[in-house]
C-alpha atoms as a PDB file:
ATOM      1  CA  UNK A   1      30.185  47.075  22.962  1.00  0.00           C
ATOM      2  CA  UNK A   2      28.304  46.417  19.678  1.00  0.00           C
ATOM      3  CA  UNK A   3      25.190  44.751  19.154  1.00  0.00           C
ATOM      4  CA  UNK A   4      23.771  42.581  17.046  1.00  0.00           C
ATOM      5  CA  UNK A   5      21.347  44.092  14.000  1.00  0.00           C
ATOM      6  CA  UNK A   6      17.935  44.888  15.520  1.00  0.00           C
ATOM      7  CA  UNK A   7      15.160  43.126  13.974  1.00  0.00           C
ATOM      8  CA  UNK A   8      12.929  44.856  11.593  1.00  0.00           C
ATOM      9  CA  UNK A   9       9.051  45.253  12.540  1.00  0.00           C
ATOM     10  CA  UNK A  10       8.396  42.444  10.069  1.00  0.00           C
ATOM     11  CA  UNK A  11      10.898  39.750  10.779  1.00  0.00           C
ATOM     12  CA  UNK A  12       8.917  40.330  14.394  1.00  0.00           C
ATOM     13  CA  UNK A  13       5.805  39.754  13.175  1.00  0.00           C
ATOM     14  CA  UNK A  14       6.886  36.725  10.546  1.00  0.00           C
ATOM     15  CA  UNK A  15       8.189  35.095  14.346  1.00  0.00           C
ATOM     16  CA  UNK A  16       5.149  35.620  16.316  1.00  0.00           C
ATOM     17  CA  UNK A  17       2.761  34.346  13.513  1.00  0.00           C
ATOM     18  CA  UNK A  18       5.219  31.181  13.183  1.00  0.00           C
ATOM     19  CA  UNK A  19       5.258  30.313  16.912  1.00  0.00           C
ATOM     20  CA  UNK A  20       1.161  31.510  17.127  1.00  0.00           C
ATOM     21  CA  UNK A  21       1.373  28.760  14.041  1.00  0.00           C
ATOM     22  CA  UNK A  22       3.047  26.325  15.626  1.00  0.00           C
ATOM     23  CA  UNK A  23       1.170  26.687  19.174  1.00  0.00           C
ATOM     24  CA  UNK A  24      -2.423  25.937  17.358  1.00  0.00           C
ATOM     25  CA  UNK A  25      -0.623  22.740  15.840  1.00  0.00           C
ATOM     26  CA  UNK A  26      -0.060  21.968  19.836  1.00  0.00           C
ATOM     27  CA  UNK A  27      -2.931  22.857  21.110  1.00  0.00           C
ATOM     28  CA  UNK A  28      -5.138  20.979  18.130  1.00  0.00           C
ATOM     29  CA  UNK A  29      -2.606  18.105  19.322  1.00  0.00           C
ATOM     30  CA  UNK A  30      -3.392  18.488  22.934  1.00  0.00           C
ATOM     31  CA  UNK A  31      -7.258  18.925  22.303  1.00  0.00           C
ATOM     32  CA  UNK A  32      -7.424  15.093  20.149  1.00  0.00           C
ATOM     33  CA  UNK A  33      -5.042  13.571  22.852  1.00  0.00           C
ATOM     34  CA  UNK A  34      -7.918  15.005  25.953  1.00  0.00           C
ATOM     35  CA  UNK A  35     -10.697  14.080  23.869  1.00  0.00           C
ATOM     36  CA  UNK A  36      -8.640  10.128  23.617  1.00  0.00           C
ATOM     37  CA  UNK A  37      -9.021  10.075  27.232  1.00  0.00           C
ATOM     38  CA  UNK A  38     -11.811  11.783  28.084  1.00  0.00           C
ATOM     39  CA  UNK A  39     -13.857   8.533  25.336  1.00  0.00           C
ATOM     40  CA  UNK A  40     -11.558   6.301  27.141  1.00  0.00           C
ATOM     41  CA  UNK A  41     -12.989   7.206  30.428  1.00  0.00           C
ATOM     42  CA  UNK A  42     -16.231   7.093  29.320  1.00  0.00           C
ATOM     43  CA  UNK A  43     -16.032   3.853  27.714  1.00  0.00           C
ATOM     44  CA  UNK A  44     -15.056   2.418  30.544  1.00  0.00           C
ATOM     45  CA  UNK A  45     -17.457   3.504  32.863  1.00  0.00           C
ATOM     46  CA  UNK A  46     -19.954   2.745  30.270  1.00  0.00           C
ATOM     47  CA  UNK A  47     -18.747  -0.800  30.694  1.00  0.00           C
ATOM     48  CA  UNK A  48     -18.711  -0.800  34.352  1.00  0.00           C
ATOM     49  CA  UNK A  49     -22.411  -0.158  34.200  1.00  0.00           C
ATOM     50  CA  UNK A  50     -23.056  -2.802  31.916  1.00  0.00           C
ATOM     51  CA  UNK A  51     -21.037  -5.241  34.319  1.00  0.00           C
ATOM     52  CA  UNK A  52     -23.379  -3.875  36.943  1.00  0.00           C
ATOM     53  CA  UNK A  53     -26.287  -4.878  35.077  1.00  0.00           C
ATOM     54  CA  UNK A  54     -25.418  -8.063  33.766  1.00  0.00           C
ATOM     55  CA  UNK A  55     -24.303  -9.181  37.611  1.00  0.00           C
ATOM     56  CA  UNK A  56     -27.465  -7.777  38.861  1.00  0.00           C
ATOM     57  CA  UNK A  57     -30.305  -9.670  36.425  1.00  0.00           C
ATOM     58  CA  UNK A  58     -31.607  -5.988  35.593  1.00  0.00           C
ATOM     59  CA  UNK A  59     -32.495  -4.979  32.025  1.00  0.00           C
ATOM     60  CA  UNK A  60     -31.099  -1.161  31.394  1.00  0.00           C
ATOM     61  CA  UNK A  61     -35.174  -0.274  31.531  1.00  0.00           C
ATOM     62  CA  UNK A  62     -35.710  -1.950  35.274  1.00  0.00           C
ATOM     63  CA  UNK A  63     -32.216  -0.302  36.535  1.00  0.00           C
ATOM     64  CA  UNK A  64     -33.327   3.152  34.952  1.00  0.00           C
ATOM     65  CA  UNK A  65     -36.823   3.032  36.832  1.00  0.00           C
ATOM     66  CA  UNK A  66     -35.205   2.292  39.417  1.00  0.00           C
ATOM     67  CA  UNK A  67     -32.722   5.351  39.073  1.00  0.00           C
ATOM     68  CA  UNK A  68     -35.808   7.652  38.120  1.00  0.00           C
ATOM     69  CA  UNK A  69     -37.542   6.457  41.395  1.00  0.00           C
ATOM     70  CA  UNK A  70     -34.446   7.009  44.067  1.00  0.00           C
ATOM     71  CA  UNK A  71     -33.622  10.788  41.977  1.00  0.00           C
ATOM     72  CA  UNK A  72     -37.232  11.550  43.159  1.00  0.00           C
ATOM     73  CA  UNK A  73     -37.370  10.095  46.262  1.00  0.00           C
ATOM     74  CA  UNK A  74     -34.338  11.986  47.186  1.00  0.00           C
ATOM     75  CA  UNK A  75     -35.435  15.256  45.553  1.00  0.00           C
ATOM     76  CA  UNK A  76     -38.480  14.887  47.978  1.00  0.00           C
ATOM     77  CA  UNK A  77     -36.096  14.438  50.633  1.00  0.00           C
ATOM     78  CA  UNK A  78     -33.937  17.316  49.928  1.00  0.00           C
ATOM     79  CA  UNK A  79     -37.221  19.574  49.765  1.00  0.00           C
ATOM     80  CA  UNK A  80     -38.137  19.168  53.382  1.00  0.00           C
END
């Protein structure tokens, strides 16, 4: 049974640098498409806060003393 012409060394290497080509384009692709989401998540959790704030009566300067001061308290509690 005959087979088809074996491919030369270089017709090998043209293919694997066109699909190594063609994989960065995908994976550049991919990489824009997580970064999307991963501002899109952070957006809105950004604006979460700021709904926190706004429903509280808190300035972003009382509610981040007020972070600063539980983070220590519990550190000090952790310690013991």
């Amino acid at each position: 049974m005959a087979r088809g012409q074996r491919k030369t060394i270089e017709e090998k290497i043209r293919e694997k640098e066109e699909l190594v080509g063609a994989l960065k384009v995908r994976l550049k692709a991919e990489q824009n498409e997580l970064d999307a989401l991963c501002k899109e998540k952070r957006d809105r959790e950004l604006e979460e806060l700021n709904q926190l704030l706004e429903d509280s009566g808190l300035n972003l300067k009382e509610a981040s003393g007020i972070l600063q001061e539980y983070i220590e308290n519990h550190k000090n509690s952790m310690e013991f």
